[in-house]
PDB file of N, CA and C in Angstrom:
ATOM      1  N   UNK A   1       4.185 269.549  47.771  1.00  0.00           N
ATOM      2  CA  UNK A   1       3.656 269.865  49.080  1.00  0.00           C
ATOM      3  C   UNK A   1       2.216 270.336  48.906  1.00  0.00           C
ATOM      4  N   UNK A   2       1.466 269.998  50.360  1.00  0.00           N
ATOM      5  CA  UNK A   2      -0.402 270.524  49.803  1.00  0.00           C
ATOM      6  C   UNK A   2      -0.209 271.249  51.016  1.00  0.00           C
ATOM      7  N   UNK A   3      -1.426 272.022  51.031  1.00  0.00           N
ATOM      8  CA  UNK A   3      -1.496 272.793  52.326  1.00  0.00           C
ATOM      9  C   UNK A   3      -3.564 272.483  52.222  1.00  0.00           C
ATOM     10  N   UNK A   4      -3.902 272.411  53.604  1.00  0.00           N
ATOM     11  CA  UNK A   4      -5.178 272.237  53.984  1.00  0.00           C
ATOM     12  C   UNK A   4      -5.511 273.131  55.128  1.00  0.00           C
ATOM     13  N   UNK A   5      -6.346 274.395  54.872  1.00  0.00           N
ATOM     14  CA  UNK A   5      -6.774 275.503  55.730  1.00  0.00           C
ATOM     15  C   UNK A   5      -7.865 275.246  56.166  1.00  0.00           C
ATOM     16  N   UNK A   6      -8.288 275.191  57.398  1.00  0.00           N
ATOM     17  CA  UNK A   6      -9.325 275.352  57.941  1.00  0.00           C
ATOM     18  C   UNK A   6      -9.415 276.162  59.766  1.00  0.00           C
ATOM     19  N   UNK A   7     -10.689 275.687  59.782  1.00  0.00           N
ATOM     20  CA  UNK A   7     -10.805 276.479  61.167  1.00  0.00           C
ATOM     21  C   UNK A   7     -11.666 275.359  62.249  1.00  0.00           C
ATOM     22  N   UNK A   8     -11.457 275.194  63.504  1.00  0.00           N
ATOM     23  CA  UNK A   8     -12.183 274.640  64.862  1.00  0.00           C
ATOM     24  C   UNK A   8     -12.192 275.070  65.703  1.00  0.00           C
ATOM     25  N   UNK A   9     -13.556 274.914  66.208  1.00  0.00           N
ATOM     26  CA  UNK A   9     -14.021 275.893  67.446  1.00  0.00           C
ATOM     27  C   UNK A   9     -14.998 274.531  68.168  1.00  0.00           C
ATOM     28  N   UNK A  10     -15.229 275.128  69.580  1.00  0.00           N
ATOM     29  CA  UNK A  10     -16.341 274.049  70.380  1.00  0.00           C
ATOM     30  C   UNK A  10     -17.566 275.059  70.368  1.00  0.00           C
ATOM     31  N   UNK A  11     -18.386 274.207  70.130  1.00  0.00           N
ATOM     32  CA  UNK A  11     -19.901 274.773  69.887  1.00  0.00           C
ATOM     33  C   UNK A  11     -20.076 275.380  71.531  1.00  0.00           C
ATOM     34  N   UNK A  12     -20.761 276.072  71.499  1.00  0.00           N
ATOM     35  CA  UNK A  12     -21.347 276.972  72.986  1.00  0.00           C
ATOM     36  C   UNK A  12     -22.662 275.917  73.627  1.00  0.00           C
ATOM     37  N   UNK A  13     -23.743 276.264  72.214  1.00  0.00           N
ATOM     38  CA  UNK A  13     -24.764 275.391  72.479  1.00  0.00           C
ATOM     39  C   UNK A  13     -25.243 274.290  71.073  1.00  0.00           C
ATOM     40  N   UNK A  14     -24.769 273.456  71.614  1.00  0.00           N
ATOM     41  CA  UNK A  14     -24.595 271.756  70.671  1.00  0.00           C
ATOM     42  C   UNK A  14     -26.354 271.773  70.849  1.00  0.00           C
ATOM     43  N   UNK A  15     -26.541 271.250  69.143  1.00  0.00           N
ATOM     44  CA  UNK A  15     -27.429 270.823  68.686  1.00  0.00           C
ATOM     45  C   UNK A  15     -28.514 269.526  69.832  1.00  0.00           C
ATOM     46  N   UNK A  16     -29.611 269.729  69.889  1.00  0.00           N
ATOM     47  CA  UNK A  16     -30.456 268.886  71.030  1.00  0.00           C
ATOM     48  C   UNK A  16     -30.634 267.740  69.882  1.00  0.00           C
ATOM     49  N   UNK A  17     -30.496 267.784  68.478  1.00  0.00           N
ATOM     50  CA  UNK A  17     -30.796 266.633  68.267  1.00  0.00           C
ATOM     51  C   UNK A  17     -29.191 265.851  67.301  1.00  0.00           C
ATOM     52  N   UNK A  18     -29.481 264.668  68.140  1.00  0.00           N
ATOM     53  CA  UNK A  18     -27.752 264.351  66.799  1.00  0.00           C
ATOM     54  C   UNK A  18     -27.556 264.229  65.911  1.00  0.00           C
ATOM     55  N   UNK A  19     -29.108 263.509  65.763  1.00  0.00           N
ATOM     56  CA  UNK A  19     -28.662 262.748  64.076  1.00  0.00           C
ATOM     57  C   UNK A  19     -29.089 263.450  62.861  1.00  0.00           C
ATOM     58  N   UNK A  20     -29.386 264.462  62.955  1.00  0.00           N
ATOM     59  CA  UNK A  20     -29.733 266.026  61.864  1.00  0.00           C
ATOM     60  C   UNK A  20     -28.866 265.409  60.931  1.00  0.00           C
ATOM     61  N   UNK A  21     -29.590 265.881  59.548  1.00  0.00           N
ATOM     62  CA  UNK A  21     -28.242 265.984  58.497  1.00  0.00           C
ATOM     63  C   UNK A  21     -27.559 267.612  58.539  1.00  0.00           C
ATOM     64  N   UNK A  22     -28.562 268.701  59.181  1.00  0.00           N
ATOM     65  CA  UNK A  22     -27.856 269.779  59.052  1.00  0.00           C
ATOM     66  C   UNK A  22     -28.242 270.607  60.048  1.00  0.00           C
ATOM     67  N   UNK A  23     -27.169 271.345  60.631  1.00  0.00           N
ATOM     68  CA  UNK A  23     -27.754 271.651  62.281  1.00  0.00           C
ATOM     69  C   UNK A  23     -27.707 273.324  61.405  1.00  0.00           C
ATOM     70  N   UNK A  24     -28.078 274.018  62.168  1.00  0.00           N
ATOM     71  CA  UNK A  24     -28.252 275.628  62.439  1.00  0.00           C
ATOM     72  C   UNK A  24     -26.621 275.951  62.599  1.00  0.00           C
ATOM     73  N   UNK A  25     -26.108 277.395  62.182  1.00  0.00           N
ATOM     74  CA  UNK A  25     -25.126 277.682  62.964  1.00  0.00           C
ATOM     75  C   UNK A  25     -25.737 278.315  64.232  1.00  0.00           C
ATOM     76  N   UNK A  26     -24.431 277.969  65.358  1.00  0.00           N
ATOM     77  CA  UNK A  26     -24.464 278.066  66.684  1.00  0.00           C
ATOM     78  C   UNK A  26     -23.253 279.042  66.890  1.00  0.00           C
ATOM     79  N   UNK A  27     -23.096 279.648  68.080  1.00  0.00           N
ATOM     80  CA  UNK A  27     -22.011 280.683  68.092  1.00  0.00           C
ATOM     81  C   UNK A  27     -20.461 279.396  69.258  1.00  0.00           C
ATOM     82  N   UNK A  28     -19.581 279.809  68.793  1.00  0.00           N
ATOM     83  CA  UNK A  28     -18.321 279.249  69.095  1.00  0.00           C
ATOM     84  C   UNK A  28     -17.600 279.673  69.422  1.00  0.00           C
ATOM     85  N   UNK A  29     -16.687 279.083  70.339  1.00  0.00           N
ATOM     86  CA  UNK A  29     -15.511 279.754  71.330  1.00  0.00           C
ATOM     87  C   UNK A  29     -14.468 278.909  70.855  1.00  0.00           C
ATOM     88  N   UNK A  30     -13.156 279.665  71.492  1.00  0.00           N
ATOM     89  CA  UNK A  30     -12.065 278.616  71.853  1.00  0.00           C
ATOM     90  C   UNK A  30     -11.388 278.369  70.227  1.00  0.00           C
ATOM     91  N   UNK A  31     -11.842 279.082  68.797  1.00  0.00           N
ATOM     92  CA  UNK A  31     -11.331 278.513  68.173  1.00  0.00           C
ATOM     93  C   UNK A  31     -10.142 279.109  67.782  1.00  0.00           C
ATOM     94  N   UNK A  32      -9.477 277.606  66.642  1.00  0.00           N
ATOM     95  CA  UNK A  32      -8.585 277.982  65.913  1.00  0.00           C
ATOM     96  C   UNK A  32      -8.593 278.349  64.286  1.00  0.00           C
ATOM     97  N   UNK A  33      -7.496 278.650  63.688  1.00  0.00           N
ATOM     98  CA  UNK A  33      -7.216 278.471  62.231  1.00  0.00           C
ATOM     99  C   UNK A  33      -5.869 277.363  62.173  1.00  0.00           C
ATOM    100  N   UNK A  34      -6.462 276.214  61.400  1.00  0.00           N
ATOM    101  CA  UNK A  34      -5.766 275.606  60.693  1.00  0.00           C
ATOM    102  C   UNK A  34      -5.116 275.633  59.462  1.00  0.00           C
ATOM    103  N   UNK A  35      -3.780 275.081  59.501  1.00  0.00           N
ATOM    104  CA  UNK A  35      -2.528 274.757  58.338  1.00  0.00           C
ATOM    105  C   UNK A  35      -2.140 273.660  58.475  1.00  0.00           C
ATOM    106  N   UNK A  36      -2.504 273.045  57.189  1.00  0.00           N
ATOM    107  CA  UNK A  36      -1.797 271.433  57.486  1.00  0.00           C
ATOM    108  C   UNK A  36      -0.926 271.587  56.029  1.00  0.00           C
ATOM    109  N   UNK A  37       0.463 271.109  56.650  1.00  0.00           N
ATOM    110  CA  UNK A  37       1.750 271.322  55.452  1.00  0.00           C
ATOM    111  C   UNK A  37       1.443 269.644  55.403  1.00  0.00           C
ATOM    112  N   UNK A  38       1.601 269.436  53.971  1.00  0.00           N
ATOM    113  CA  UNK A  38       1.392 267.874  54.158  1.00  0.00           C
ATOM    114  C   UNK A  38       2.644 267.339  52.582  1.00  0.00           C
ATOM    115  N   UNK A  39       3.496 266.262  52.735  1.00  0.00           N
ATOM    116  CA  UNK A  39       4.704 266.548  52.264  1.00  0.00           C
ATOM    117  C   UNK A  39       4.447 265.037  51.996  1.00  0.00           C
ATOM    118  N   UNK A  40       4.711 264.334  50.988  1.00  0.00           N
ATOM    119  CA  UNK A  40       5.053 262.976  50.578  1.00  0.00           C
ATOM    120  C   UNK A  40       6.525 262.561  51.114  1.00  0.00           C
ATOM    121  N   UNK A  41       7.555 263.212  50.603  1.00  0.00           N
ATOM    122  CA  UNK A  41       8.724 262.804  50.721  1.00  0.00           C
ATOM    123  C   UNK A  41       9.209 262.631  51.946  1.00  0.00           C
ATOM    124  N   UNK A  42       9.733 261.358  52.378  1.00  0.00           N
ATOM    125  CA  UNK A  42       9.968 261.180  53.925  1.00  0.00           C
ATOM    126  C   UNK A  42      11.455 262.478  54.065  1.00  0.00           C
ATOM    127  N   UNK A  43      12.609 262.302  53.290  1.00  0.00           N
ATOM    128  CA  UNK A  43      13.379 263.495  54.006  1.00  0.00           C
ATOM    129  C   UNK A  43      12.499 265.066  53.901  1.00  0.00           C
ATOM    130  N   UNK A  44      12.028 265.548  53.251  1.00  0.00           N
ATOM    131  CA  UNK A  44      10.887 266.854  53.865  1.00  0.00           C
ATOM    132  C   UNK A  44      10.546 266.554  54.778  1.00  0.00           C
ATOM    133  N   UNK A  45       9.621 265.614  55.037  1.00  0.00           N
ATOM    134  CA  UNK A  45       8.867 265.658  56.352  1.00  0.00           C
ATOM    135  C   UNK A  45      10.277 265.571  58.059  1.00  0.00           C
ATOM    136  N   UNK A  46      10.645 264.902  57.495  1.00  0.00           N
ATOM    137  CA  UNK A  46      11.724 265.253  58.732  1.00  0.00           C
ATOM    138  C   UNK A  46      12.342 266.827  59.131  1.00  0.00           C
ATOM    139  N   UNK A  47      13.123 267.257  57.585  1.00  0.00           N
ATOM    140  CA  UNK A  47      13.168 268.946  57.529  1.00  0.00           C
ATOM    141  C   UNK A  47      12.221 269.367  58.237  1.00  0.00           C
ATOM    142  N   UNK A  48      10.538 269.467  57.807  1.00  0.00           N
ATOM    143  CA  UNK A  48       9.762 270.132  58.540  1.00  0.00           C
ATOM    144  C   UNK A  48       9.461 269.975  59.617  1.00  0.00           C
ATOM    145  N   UNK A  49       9.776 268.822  60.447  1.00  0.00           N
ATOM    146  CA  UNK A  49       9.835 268.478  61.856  1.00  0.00           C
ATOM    147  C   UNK A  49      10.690 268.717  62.245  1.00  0.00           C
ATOM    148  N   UNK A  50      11.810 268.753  61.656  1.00  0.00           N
ATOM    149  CA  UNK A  50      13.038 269.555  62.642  1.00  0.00           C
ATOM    150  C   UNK A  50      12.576 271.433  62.745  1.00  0.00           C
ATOM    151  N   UNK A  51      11.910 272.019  61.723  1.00  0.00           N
ATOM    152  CA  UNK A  51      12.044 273.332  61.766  1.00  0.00           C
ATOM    153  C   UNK A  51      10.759 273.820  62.367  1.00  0.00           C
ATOM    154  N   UNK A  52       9.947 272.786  62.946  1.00  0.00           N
ATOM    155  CA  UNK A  52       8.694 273.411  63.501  1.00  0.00           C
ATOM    156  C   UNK A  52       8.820 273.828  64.550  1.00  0.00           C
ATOM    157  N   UNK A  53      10.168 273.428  65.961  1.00  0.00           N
ATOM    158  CA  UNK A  53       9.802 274.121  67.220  1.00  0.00           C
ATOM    159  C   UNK A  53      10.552 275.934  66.645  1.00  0.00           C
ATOM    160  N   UNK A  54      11.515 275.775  65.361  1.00  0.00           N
ATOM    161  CA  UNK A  54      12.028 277.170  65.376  1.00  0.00           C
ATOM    162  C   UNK A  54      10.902 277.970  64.626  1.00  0.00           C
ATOM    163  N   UNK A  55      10.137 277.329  63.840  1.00  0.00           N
ATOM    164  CA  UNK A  55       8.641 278.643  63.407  1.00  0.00           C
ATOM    165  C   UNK A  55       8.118 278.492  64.400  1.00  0.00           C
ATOM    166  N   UNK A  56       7.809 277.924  65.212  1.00  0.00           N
ATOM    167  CA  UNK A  56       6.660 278.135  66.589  1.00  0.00           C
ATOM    168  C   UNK A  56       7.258 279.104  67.385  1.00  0.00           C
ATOM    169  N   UNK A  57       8.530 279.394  67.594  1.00  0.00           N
ATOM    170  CA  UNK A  57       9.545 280.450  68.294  1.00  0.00           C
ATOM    171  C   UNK A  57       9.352 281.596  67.499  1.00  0.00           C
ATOM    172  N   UNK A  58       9.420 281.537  66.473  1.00  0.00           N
ATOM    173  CA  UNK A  58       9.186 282.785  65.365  1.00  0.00           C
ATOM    174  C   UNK A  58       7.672 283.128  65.795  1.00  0.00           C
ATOM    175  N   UNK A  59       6.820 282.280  65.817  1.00  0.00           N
ATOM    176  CA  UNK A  59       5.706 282.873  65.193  1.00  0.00           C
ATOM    177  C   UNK A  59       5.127 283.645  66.431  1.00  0.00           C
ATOM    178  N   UNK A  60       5.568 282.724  67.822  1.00  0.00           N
ATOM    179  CA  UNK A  60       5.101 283.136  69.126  1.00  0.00           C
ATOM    180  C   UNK A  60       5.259 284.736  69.329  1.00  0.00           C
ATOM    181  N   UNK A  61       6.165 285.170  68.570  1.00  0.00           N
ATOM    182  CA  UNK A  61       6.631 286.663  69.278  1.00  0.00           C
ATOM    183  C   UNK A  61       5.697 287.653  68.702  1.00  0.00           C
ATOM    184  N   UNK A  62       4.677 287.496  67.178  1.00  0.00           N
ATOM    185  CA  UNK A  62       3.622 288.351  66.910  1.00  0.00           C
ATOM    186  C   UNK A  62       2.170 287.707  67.281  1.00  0.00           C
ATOM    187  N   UNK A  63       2.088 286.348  67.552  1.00  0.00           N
ATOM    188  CA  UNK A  63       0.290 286.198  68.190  1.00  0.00           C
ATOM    189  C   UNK A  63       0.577 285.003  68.586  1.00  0.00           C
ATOM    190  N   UNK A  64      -0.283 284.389  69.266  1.00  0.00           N
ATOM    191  CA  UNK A  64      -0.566 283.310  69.998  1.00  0.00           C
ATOM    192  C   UNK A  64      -0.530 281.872  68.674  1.00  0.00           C
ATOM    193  N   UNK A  65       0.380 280.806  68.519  1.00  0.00           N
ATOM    194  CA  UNK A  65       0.516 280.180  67.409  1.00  0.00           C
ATOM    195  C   UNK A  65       0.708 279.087  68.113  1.00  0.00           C
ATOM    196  N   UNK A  66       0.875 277.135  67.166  1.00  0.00           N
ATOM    197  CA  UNK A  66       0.847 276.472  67.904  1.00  0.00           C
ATOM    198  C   UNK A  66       1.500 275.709  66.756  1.00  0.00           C
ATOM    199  N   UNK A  67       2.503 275.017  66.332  1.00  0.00           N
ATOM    200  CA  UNK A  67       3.359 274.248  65.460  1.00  0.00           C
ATOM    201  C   UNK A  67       3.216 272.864  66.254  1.00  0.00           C
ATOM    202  N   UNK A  68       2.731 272.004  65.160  1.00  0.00           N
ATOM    203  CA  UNK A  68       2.867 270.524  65.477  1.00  0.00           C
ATOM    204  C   UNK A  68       3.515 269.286  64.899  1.00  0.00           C
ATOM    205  N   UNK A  69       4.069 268.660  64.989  1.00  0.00           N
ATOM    206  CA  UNK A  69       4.255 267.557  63.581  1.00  0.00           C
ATOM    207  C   UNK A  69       2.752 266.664  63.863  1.00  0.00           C
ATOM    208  N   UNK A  70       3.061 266.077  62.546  1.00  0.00           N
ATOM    209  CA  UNK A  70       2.409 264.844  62.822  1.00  0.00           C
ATOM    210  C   UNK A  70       2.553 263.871  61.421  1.00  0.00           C
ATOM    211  N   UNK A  71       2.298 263.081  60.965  1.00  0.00           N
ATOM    212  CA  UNK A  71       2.998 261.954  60.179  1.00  0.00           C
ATOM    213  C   UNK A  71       3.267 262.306  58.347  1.00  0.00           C
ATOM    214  N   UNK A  72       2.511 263.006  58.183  1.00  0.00           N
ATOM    215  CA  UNK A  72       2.981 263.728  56.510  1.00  0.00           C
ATOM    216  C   UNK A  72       3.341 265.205  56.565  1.00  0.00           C
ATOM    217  N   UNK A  73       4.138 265.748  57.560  1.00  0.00           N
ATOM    218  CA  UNK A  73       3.872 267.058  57.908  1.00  0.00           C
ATOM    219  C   UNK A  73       4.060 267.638  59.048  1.00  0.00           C
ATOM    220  N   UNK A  74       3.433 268.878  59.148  1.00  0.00           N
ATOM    221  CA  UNK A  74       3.052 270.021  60.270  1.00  0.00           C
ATOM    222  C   UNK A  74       2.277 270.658  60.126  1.00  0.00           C
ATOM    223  N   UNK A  75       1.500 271.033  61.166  1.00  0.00           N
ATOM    224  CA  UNK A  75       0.349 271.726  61.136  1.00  0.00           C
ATOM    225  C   UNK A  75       0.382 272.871  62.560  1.00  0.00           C
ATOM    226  N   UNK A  76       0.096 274.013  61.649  1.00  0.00           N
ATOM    227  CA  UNK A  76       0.146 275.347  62.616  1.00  0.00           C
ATOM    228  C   UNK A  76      -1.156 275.895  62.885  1.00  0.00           C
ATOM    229  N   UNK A  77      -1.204 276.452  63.854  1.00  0.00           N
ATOM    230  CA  UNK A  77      -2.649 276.597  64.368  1.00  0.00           C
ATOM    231  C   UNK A  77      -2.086 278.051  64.859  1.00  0.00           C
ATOM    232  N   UNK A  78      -3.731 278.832  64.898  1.00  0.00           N
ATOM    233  CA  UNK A  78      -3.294 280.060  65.026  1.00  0.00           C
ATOM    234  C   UNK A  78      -4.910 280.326  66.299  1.00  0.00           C
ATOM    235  N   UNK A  79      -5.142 281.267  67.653  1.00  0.00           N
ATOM    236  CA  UNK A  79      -6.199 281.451  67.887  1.00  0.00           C
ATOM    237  C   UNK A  79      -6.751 282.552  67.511  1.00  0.00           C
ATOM    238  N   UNK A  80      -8.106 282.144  66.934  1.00  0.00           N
ATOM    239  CA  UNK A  80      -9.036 283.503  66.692  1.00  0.00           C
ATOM    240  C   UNK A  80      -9.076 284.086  67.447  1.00  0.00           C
ATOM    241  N   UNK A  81      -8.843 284.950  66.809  1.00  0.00           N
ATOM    242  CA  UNK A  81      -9.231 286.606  68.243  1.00  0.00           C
ATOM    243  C   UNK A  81     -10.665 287.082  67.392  1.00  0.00           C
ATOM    244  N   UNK A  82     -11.667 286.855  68.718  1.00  0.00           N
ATOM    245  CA  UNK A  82     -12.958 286.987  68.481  1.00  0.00           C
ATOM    246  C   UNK A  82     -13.624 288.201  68.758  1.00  0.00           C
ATOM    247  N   UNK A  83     -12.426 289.396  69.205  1.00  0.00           N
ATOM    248  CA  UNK A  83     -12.871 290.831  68.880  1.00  0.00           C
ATOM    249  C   UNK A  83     -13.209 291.470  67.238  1.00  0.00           C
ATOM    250  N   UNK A  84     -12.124 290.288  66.581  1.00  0.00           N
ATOM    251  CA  UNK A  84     -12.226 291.044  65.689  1.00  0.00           C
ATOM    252  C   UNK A  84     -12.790 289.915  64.540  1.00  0.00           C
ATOM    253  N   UNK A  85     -13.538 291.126  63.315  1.00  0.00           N
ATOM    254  CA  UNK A  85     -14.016 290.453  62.177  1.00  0.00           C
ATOM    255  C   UNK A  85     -13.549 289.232  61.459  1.00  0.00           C
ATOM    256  N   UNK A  86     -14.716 288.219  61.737  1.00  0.00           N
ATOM    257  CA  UNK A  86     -14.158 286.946  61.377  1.00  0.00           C
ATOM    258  C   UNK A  86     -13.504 286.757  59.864  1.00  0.00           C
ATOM    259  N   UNK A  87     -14.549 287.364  58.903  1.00  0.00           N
ATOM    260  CA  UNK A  87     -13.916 287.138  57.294  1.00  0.00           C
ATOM    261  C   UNK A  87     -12.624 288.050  57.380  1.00  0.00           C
ATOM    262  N   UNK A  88     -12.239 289.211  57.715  1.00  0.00           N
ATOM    263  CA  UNK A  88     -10.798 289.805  57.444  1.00  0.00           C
ATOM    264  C   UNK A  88      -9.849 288.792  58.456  1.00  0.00           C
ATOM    265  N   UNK A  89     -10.337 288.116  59.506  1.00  0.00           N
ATOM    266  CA  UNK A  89      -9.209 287.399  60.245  1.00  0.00           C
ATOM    267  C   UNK A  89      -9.548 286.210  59.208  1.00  0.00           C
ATOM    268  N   UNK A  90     -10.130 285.825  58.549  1.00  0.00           N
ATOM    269  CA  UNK A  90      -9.975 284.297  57.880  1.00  0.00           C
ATOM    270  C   UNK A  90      -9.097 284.670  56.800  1.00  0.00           C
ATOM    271  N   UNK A  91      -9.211 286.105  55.951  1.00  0.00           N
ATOM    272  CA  UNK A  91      -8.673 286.430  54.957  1.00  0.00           C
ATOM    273  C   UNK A  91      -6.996 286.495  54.802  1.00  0.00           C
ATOM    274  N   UNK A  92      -7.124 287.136  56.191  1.00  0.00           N
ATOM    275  CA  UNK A  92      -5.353 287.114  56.551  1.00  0.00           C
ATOM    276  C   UNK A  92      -4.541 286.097  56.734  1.00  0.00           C
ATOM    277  N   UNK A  93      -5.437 284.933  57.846  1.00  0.00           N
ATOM    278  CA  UNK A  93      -5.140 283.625  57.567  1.00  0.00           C
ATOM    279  C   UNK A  93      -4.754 282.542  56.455  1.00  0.00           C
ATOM    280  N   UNK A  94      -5.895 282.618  55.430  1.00  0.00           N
ATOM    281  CA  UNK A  94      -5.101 282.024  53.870  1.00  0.00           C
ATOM    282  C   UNK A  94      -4.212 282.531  53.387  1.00  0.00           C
ATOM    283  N   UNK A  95      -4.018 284.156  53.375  1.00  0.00           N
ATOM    284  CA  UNK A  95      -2.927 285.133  52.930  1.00  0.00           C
ATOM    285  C   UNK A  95      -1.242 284.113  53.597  1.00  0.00           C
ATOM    286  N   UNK A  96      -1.644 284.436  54.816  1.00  0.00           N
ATOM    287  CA  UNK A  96      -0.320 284.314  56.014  1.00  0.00           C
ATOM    288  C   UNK A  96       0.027 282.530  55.426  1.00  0.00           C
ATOM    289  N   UNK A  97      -0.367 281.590  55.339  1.00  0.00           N
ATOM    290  CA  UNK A  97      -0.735 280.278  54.759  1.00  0.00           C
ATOM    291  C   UNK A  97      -0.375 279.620  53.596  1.00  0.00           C
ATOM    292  N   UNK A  98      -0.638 280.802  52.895  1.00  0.00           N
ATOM    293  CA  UNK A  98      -0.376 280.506  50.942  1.00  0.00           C
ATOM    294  C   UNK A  98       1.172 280.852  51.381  1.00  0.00           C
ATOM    295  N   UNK A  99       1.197 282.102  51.713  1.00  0.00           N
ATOM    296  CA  UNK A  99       2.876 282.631  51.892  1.00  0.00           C
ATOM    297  C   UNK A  99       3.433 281.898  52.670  1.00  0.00           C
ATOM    298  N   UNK A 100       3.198 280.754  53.484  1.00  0.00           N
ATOM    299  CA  UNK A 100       4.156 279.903  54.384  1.00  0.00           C
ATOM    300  C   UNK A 100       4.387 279.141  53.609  1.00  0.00           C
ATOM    301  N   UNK A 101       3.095 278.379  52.436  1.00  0.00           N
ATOM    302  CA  UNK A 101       3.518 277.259  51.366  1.00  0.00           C
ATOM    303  C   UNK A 101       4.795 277.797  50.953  1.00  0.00           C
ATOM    304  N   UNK A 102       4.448 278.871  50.063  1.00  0.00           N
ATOM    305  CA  UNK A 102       5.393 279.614  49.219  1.00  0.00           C
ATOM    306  C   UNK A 102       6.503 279.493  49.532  1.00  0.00           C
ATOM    307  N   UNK A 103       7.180 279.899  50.794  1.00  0.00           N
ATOM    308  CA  UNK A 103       8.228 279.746  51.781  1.00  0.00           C
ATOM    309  C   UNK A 103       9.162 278.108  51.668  1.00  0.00           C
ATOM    310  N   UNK A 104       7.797 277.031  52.013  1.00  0.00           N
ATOM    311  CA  UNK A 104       8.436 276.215  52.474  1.00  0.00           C
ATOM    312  C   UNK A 104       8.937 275.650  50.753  1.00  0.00           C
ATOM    313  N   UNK A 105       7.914 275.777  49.887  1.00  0.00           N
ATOM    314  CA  UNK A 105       8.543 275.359  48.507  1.00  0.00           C
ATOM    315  C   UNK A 105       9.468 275.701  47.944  1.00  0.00           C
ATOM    316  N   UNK A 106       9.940 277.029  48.044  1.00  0.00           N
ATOM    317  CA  UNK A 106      11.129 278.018  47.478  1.00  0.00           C
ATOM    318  C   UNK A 106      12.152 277.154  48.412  1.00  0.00           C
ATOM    319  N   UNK A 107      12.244 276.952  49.681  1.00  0.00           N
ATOM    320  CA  UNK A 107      13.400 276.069  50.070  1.00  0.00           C
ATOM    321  C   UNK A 107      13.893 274.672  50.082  1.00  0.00           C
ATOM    322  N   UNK A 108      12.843 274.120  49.736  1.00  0.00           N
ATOM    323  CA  UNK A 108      12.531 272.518  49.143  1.00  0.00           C
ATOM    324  C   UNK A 108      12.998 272.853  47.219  1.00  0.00           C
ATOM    325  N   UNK A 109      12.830 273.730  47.186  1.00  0.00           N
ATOM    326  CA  UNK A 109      13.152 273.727  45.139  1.00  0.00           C
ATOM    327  C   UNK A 109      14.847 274.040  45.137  1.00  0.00           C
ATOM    328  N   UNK A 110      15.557 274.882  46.251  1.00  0.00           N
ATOM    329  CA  UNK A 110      16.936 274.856  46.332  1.00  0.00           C
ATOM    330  C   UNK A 110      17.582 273.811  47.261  1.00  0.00           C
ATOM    331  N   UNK A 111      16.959 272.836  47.759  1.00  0.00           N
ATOM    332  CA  UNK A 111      17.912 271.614  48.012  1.00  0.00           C
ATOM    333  C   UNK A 111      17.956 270.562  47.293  1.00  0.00           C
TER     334      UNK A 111
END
């Protein structure tokens, strides 16, 4: 199993020019943190599509979360809360992330 962390947000104020090779940072709303569980084996990937609406039920009851399938996998999304410090909320995020891998491998190594 791989896991791929990242984060997306919509720019506030988008770059005036397009074809830059490198724009300025700009300040951003609306975002998320990404988890992409990504699984070769077609029976995993089914497991994890069957168990994503029950972690999205789990996860809903401590913050705002968003469980998806999609074709090697699931991917959970979490929203930034933009009160608070971005590097300790990114930090907690890989933390919370590594430990979901962890999770899903320890139960994939006993079936």
């Amino acid at each position: 199993m791989e896991l791929y962390i990242s984060m997306k947000a919509e720019n506030i104020n988008p770059t005036m020019f397009k074809h830059v090779t490198m724009d300025m940072p700009s300040p951003q709303n609306n975002g998320y943190f990404i988890a992409e569980y990504r699984e070769a084996q077609e029976e995993k990937i089914l497991i994890l599509h069957q168990y994503s609406s029950i972690l999205e039920k789990k996860l809903q009851k401590v913050g705002y979360f968003l469980v998806e399938n999609f074709n090697n996998g699931i991917i959970v999304k979490k929203k930034v809360d933009e009160s608070r410090d971005y590097m300790d909320e990114w930090e907690e995020w890989v933390e919370f992330s590594n430990a979901l891998l962890e999770e899903f491998e320890s139960f994939f190594d006993d079936i």
